[in-house]
PDB file of N, CA and C in Angstrom:
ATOM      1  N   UNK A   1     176.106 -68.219  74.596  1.00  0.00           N
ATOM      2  CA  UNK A   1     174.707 -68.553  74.626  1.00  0.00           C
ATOM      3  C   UNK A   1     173.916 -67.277  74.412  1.00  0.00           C
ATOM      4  N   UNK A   2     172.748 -67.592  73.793  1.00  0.00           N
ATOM      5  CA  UNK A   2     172.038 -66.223  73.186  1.00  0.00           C
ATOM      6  C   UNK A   2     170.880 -66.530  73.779  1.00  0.00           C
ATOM      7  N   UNK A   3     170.352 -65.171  74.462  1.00  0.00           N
ATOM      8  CA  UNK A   3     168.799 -65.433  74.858  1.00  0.00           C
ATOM      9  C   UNK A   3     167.964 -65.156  73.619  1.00  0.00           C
ATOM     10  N   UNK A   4     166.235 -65.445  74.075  1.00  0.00           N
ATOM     11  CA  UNK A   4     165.184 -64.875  73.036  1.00  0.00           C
ATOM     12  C   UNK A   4     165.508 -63.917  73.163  1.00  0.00           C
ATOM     13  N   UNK A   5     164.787 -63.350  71.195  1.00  0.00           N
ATOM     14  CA  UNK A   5     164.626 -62.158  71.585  1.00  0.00           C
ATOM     15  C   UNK A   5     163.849 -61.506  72.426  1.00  0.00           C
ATOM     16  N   UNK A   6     163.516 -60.208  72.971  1.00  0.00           N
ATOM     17  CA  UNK A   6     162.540 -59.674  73.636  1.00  0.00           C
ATOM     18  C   UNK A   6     163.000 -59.955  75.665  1.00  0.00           C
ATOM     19  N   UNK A   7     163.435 -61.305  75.649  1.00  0.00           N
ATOM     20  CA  UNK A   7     163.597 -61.755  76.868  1.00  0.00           C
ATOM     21  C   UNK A   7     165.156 -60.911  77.839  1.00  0.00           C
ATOM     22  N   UNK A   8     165.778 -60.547  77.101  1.00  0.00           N
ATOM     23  CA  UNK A   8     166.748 -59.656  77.799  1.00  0.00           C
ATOM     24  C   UNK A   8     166.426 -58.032  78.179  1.00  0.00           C
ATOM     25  N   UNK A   9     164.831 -57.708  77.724  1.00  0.00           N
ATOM     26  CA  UNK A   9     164.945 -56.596  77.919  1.00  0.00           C
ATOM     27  C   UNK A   9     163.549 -56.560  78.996  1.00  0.00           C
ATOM     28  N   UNK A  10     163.344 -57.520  79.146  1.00  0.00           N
ATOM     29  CA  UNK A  10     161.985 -58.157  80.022  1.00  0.00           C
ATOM     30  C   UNK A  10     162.902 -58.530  81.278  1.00  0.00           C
ATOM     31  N   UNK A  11     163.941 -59.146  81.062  1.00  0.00           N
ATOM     32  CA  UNK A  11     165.074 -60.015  82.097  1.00  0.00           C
ATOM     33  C   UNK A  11     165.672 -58.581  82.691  1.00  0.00           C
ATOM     34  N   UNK A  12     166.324 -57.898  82.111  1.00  0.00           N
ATOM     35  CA  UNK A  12     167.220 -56.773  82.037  1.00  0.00           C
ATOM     36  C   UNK A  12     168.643 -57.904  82.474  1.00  0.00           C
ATOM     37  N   UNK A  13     168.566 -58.851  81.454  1.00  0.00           N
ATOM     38  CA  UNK A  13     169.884 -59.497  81.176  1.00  0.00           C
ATOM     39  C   UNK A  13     170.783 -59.295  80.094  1.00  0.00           C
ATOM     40  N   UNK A  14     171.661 -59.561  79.767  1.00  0.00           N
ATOM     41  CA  UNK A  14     172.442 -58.880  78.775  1.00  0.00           C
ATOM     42  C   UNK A  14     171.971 -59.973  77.586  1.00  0.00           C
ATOM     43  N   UNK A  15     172.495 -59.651  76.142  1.00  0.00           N
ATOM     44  CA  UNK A  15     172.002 -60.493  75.182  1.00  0.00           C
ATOM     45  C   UNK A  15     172.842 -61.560  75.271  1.00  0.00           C
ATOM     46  N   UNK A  16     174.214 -61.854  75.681  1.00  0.00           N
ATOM     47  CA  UNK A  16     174.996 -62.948  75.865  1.00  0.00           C
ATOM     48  C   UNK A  16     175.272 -62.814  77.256  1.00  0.00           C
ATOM     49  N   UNK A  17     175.435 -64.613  77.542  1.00  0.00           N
ATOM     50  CA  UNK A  17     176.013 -64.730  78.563  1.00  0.00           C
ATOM     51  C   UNK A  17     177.740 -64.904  78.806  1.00  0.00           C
ATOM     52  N   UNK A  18     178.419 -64.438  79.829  1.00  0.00           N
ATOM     53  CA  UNK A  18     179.871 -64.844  79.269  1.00  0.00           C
ATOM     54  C   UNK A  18     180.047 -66.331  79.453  1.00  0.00           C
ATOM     55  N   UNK A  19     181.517 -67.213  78.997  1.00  0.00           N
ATOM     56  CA  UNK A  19     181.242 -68.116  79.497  1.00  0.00           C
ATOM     57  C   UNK A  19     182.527 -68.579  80.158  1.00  0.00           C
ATOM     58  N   UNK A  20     183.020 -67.191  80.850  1.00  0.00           N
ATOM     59  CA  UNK A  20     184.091 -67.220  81.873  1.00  0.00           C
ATOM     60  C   UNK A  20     183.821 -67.457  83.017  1.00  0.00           C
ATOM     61  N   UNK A  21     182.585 -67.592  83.917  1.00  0.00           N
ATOM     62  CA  UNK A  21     182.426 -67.832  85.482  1.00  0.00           C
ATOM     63  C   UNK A  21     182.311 -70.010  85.470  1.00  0.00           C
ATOM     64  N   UNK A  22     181.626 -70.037  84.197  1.00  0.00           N
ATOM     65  CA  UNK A  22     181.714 -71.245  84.873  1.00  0.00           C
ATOM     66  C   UNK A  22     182.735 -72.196  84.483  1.00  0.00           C
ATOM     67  N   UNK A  23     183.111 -71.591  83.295  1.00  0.00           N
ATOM     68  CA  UNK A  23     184.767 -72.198  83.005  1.00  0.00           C
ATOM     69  C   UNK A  23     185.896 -72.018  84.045  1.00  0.00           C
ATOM     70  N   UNK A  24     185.345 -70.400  85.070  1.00  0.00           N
ATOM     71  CA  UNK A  24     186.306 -70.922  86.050  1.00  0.00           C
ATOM     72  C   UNK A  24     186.271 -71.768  87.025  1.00  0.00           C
ATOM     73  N   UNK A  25     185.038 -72.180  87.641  1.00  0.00           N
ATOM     74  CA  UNK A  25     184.984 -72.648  88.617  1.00  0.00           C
ATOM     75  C   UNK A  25     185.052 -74.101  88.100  1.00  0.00           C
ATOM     76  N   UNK A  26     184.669 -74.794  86.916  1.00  0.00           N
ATOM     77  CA  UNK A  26     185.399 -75.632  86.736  1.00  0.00           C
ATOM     78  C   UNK A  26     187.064 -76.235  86.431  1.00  0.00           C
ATOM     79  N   UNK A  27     187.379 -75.018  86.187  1.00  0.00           N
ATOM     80  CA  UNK A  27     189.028 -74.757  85.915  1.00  0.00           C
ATOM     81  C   UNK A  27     189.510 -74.944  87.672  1.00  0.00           C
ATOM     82  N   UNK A  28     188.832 -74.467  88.283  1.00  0.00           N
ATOM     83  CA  UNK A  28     189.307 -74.985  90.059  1.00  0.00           C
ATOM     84  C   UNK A  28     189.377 -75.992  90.034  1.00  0.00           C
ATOM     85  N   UNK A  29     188.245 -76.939  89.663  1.00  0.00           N
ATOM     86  CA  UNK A  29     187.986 -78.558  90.922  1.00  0.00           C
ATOM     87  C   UNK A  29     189.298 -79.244  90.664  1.00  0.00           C
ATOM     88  N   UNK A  30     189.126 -79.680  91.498  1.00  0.00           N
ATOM     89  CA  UNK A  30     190.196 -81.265  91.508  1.00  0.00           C
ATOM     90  C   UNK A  30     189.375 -81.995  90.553  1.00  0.00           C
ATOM     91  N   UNK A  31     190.874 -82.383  89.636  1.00  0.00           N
ATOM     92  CA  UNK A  31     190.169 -82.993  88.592  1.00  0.00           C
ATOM     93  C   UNK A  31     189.339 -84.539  88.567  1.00  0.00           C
ATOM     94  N   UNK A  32     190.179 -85.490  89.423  1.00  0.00           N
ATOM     95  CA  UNK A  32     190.259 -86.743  89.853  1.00  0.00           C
ATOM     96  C   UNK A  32     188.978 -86.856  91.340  1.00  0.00           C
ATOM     97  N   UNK A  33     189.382 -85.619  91.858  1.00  0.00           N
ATOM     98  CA  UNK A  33     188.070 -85.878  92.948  1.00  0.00           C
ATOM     99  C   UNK A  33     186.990 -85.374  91.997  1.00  0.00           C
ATOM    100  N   UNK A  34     186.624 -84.431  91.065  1.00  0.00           N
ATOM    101  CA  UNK A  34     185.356 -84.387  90.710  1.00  0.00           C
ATOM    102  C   UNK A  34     184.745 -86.127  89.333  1.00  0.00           C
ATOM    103  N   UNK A  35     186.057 -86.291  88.956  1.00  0.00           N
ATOM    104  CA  UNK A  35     185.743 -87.468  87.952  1.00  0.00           C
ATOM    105  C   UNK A  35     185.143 -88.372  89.160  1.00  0.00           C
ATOM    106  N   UNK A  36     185.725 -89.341  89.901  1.00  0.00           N
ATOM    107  CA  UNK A  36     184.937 -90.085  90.912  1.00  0.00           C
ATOM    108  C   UNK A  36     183.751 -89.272  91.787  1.00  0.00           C
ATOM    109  N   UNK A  37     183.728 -88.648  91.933  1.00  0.00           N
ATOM    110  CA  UNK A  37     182.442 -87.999  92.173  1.00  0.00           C
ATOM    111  C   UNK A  37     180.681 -87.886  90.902  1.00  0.00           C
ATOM    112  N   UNK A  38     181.451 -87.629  89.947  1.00  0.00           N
ATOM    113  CA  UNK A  38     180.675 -87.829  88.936  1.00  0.00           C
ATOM    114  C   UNK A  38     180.557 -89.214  88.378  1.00  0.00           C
ATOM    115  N   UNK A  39     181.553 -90.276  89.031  1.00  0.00           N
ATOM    116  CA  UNK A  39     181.520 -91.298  88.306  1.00  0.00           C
ATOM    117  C   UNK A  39     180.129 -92.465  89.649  1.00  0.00           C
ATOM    118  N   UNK A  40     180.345 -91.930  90.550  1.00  0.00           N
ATOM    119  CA  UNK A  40     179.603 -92.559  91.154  1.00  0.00           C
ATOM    120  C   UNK A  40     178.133 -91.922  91.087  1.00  0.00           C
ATOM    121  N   UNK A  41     177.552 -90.698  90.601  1.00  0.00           N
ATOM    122  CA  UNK A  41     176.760 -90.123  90.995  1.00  0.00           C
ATOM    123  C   UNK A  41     175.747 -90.574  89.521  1.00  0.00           C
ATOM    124  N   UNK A  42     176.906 -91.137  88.087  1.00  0.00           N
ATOM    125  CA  UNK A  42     176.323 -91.794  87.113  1.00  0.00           C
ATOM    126  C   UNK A  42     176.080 -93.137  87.327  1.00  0.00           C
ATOM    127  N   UNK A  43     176.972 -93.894  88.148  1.00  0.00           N
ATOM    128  CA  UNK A  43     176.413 -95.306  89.259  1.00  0.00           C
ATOM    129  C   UNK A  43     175.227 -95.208  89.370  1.00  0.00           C
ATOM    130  N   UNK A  44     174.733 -94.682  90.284  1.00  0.00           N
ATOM    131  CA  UNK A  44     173.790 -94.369  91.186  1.00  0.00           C
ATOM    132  C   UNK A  44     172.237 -94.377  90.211  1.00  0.00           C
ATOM    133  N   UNK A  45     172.812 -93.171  88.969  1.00  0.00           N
ATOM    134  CA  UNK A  45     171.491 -92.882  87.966  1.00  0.00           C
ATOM    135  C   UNK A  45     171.325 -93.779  86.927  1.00  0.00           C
ATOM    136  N   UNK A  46     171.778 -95.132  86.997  1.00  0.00           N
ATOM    137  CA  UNK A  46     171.908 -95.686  85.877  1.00  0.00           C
ATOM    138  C   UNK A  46     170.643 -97.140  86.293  1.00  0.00           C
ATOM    139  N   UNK A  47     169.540 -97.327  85.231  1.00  0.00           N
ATOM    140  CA  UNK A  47     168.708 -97.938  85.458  1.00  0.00           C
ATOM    141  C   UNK A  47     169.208 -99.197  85.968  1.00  0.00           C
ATOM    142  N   UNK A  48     168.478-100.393  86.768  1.00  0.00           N
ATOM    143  CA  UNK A  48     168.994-101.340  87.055  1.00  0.00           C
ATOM    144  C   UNK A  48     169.618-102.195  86.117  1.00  0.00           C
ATOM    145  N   UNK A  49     171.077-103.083  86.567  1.00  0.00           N
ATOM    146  CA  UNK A  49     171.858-103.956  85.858  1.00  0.00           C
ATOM    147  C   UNK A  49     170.773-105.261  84.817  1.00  0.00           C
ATOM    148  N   UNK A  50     169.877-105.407  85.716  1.00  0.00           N
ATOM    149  CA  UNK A  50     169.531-106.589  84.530  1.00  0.00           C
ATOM    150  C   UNK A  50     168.752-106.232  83.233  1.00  0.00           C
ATOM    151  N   UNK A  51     169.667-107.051  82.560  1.00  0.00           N
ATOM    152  CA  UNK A  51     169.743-107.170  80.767  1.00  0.00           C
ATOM    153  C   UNK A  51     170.600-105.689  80.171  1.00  0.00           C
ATOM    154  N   UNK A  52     171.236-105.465  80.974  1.00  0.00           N
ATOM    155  CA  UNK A  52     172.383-104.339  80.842  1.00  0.00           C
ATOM    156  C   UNK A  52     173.262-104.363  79.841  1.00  0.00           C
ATOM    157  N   UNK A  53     173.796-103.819  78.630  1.00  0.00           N
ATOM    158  CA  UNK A  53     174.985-103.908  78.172  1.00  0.00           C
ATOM    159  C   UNK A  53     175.726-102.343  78.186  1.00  0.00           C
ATOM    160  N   UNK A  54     177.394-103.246  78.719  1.00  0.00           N
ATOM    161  CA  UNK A  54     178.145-101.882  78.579  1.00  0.00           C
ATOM    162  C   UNK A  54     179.405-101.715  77.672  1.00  0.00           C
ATOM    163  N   UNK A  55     179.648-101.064  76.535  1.00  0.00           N
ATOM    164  CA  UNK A  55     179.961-100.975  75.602  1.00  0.00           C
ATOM    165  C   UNK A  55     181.490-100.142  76.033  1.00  0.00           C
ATOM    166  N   UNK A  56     182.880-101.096  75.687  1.00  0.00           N
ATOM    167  CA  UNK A  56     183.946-100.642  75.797  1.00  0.00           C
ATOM    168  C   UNK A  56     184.438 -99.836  74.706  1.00  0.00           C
ATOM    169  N   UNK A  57     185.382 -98.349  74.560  1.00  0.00           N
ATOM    170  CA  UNK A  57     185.770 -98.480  73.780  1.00  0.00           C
ATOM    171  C   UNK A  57     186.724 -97.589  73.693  1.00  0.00           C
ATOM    172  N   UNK A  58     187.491 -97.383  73.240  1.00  0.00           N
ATOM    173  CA  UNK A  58     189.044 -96.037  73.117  1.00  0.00           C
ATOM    174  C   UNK A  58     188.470 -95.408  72.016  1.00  0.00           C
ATOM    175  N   UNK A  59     189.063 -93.630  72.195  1.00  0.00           N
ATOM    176  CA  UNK A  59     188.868 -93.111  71.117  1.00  0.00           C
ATOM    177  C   UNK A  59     189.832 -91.990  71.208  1.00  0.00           C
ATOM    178  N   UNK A  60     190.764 -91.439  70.352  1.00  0.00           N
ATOM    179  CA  UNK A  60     191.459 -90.604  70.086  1.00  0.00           C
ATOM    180  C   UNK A  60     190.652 -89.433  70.052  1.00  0.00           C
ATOM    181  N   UNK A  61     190.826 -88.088  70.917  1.00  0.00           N
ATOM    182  CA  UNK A  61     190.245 -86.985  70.840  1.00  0.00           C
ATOM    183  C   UNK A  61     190.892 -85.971  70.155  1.00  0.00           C
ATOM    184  N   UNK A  62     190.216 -85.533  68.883  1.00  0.00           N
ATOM    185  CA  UNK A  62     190.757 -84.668  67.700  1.00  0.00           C
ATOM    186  C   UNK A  62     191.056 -83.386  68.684  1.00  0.00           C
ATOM    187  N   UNK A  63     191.970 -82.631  68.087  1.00  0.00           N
ATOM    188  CA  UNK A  63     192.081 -81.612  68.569  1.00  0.00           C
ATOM    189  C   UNK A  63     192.703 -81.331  69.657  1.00  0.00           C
ATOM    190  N   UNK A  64     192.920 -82.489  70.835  1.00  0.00           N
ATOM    191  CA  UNK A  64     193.733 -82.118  71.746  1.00  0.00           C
ATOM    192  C   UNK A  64     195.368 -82.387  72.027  1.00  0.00           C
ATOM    193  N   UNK A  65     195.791 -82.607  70.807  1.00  0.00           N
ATOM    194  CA  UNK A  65     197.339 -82.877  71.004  1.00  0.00           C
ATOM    195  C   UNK A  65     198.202 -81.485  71.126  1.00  0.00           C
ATOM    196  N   UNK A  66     198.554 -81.439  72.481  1.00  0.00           N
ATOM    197  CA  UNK A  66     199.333 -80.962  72.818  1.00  0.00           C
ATOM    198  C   UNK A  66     200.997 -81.575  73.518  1.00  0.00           C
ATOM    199  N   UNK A  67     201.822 -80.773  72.924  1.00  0.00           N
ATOM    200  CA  UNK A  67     203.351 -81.195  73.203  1.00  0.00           C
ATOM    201  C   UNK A  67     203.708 -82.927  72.809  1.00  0.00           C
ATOM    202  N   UNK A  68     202.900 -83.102  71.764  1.00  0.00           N
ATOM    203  CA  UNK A  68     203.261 -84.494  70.792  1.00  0.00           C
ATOM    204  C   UNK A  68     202.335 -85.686  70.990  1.00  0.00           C
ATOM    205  N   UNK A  69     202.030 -86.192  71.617  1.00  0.00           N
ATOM    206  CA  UNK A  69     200.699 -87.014  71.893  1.00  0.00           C
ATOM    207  C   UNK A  69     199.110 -86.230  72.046  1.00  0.00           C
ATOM    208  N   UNK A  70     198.223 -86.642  71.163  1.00  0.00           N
ATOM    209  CA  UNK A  70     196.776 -86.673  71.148  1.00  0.00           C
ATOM    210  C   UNK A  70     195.665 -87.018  72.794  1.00  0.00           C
ATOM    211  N   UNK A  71     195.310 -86.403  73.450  1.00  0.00           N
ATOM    212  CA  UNK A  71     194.707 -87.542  74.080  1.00  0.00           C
ATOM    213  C   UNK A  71     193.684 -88.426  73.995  1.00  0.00           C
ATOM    214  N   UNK A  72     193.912 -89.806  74.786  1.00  0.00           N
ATOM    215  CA  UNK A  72     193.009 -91.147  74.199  1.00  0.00           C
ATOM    216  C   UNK A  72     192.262 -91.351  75.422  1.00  0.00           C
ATOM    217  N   UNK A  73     190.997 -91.592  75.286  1.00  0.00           N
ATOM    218  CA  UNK A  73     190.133 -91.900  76.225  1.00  0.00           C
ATOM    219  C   UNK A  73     189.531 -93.194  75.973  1.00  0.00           C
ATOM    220  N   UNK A  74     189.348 -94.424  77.107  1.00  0.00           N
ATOM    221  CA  UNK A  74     188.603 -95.546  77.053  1.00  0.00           C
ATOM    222  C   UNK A  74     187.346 -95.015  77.557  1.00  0.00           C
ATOM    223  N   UNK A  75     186.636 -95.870  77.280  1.00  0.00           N
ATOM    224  CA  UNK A  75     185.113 -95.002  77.860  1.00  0.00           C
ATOM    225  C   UNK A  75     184.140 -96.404  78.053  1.00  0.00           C
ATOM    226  N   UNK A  76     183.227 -96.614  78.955  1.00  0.00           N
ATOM    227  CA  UNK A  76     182.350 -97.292  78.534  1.00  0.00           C
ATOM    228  C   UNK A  76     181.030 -97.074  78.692  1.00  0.00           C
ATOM    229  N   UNK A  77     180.095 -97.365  77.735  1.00  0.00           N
ATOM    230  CA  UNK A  77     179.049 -96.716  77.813  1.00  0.00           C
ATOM    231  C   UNK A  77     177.615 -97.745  77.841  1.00  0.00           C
ATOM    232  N   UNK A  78     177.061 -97.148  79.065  1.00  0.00           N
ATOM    233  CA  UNK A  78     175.502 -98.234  78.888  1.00  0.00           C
ATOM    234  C   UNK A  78     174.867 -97.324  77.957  1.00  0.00           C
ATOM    235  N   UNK A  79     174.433 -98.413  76.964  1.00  0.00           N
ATOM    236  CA  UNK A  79     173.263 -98.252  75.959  1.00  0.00           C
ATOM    237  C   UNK A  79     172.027 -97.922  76.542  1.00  0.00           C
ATOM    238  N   UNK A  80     171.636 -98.372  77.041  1.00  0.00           N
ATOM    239  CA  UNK A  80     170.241 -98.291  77.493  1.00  0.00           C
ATOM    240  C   UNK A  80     169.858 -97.142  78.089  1.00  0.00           C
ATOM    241  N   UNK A  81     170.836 -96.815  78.573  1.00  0.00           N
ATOM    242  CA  UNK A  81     170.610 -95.553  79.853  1.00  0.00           C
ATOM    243  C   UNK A  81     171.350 -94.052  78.575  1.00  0.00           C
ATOM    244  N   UNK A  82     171.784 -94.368  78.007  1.00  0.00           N
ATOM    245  CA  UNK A  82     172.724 -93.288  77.169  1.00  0.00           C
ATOM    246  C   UNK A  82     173.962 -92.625  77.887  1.00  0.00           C
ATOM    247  N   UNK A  83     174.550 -93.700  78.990  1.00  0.00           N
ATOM    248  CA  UNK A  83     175.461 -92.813  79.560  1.00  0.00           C
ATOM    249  C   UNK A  83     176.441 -93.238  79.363  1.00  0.00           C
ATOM    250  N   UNK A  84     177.797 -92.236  79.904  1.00  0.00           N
ATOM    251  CA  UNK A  84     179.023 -92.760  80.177  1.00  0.00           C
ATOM    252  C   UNK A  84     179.128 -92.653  81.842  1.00  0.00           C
ATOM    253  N   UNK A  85     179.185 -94.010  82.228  1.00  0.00           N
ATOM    254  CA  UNK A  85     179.830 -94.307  83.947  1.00  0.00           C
ATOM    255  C   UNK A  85     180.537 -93.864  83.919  1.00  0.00           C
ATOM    256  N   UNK A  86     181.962 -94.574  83.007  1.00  0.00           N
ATOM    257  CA  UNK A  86     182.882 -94.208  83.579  1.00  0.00           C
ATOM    258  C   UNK A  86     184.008 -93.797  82.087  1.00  0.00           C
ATOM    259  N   UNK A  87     185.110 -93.114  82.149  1.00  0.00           N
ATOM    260  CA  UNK A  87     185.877 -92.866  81.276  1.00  0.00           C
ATOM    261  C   UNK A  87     187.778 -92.978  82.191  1.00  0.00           C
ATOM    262  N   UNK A  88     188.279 -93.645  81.642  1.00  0.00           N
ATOM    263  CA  UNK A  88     190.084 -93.874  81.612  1.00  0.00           C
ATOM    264  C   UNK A  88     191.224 -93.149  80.593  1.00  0.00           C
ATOM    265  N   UNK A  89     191.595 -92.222  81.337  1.00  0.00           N
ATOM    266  CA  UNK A  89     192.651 -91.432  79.973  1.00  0.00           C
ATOM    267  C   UNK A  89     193.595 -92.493  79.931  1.00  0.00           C
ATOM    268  N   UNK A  90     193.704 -93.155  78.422  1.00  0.00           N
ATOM    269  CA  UNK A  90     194.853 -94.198  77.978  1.00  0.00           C
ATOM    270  C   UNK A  90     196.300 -93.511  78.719  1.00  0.00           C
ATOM    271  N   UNK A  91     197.610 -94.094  79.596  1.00  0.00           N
ATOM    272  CA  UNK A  91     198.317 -93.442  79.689  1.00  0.00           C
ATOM    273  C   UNK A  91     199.693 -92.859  77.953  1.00  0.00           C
ATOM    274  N   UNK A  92     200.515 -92.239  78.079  1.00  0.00           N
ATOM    275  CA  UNK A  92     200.979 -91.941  77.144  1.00  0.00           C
ATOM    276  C   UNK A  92     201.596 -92.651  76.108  1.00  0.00           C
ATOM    277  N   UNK A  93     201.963 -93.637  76.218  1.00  0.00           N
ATOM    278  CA  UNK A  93     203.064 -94.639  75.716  1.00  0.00           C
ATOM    279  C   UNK A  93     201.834 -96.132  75.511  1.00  0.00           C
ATOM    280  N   UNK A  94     201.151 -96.341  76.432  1.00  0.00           N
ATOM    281  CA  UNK A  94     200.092 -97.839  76.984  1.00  0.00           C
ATOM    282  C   UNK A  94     199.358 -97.365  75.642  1.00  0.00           C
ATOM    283  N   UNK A  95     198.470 -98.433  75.802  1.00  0.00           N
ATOM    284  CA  UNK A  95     197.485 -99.025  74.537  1.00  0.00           C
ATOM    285  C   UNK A  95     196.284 -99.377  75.289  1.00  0.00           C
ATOM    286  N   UNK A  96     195.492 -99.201  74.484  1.00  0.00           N
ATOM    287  CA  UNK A  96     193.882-100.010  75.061  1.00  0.00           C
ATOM    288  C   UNK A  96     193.809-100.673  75.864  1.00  0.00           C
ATOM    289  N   UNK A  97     194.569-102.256  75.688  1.00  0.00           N
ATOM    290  CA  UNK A  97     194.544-103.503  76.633  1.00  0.00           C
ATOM    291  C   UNK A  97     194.949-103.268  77.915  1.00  0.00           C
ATOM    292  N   UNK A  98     196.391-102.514  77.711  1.00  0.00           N
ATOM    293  CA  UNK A  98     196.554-101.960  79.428  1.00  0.00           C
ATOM    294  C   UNK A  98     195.626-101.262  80.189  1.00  0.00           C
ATOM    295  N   UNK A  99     194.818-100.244  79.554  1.00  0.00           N
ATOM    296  CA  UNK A  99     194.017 -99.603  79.686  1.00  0.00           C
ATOM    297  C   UNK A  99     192.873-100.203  80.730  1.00  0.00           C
ATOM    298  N   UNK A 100     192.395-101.319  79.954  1.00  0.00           N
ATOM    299  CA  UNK A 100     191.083-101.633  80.617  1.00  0.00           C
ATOM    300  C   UNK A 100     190.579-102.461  81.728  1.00  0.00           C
ATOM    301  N   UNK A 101     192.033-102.778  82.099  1.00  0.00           N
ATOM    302  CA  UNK A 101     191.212-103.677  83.734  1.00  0.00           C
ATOM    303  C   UNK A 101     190.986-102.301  84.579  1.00  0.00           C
ATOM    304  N   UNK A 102     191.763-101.076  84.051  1.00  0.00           N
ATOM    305  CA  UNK A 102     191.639 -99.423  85.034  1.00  0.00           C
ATOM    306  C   UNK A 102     190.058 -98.994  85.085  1.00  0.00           C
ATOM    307  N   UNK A 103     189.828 -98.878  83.449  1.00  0.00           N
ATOM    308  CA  UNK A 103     188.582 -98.666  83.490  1.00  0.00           C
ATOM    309  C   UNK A 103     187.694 -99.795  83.763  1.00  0.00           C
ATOM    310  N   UNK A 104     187.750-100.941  83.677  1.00  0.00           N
ATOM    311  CA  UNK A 104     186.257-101.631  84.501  1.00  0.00           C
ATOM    312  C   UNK A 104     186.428-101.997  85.939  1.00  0.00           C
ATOM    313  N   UNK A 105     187.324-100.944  86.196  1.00  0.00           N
ATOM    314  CA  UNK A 105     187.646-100.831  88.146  1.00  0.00           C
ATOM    315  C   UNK A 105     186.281-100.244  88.295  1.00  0.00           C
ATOM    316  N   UNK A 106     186.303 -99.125  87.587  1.00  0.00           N
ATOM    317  CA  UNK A 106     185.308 -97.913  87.700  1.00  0.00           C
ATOM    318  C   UNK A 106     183.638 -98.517  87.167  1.00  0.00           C
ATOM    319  N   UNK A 107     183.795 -99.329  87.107  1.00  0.00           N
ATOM    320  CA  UNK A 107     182.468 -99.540  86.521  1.00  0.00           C
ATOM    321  C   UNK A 107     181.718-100.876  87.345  1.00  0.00           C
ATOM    322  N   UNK A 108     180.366-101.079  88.207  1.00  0.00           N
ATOM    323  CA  UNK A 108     179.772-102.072  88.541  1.00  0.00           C
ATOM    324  C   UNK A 108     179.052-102.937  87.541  1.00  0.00           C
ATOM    325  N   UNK A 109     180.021-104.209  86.879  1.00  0.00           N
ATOM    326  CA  UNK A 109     179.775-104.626  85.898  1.00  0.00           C
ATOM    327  C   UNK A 109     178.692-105.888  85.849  1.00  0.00           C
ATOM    328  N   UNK A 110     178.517-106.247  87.283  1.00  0.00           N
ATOM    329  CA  UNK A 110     177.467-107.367  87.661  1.00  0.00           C
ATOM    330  C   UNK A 110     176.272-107.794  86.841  1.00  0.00           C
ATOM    331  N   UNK A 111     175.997-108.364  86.303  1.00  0.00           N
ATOM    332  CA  UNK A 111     174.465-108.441  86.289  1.00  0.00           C
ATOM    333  C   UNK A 111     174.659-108.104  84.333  1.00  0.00           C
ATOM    334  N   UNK A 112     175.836-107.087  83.955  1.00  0.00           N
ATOM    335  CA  UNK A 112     175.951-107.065  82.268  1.00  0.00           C
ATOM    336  C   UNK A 112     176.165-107.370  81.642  1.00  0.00           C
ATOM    337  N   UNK A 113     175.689-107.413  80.608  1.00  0.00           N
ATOM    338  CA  UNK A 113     176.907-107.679  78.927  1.00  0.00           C
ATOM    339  C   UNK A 113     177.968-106.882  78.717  1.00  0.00           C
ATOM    340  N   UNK A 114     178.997-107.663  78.274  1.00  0.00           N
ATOM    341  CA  UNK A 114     179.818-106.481  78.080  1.00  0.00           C
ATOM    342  C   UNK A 114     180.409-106.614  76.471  1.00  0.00           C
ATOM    343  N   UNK A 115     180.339-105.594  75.862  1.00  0.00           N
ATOM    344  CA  UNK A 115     181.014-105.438  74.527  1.00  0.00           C
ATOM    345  C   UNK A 115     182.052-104.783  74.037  1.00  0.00           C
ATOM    346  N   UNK A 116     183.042-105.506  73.483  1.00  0.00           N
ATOM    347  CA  UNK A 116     184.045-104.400  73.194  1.00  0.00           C
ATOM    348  C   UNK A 116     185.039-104.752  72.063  1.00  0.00           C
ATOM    349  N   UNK A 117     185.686-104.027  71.376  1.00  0.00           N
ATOM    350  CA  UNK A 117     185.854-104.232  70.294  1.00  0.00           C
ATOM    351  C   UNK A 117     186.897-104.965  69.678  1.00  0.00           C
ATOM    352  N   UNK A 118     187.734-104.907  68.649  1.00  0.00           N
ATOM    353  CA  UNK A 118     188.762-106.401  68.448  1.00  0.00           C
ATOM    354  C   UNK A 118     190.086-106.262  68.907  1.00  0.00           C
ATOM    355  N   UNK A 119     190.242-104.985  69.624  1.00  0.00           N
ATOM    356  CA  UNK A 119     191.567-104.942  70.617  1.00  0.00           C
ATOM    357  C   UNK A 119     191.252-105.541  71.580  1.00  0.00           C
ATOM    358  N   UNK A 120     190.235-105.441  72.303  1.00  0.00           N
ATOM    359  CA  UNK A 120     189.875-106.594  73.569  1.00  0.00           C
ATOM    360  C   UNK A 120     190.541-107.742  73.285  1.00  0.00           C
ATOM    361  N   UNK A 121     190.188-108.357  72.118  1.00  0.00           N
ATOM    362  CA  UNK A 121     190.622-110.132  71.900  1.00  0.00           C
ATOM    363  C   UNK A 121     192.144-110.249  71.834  1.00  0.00           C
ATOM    364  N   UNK A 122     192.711-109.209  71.578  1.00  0.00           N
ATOM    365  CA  UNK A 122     194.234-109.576  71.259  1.00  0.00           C
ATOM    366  C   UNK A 122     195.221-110.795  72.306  1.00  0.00           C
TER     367      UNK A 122
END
C-alpha cells in the first residue's frame, strides 16, 4: 500500500506499508473459530430476511492447487446486502450436492429465496 504523496513526510511514515504484521496475526487465528465468528457477525449485518434472495454457488479457486486438488468453495451470497454469510470448502473427493446441506447449516434461510444453479437439481 502506497501513501499520498507529501503525506509520509507530514506523517513521518514510511512510503510503504509492510504487509507482514497483519498477515501475521491473521496467519495465528484459528481458522474455523474466526470463520464462525465472522459468519455470525455477517448474520447479524445483513438487512432483514423479507423479500431476501440467497444465491448458492461453487466455484473453483484459480491458483490455489496445491499437492493435486484446486480448492472449491460453495458460497452463498445475499444480493441485496452484497454479502457472503456464509462460505463451505467442497471436501476433496465430494461434489457440490454433498456440499450443501453443510453450507445452508450456516446460513438463516427463513423468510428467503433461494437460488442455485443446475447442480442443485440433479
Amino acid at each position: 500500500m502506497r501513501t499520498k504523496p507529501g503525506c509520509a513526510s507530514s506523517c513521518r511514515w514510511p512510503t510503504a506499508f509492510p504487509h507482514t504484521p497483519p498477515s501475521d496475526i491473521i496467519g495465528r487465528l484459528e481458522r474455523k473459530a474466526f470463520a464462525e465468528a465472522l459468519a455470525r457477525w455477517m448474520q447479524d449485518s445483513l438487512p432483514s430476511l423479507d423479500a431476501r434472495y440467497i444465491a448458492l454457488d461453487g466455484k473453483l479457486l484459480r491458483g490455489s492447487r496445491q499437492n493435486g486438488s484446486a480448492v472449491h468453495l460453495m458460497s452463498a451470497l445475499a444480493t441485496e446486502a452484497r454479502q457472503v454469510p456464509a462460505q463451505h470448502k467442497v471436501p476433496g473427493k465430494a461434489n457440490e450436492i454433498t456440499a450443501l446441506p453443510d453450507l445452508m447449516k450456516q446460513v438463516d434461510l427463513r423468510g428467503a429465496a433461494i437460488g442455485i444453479d443446475a447442480i442443485g437439481h440433479q
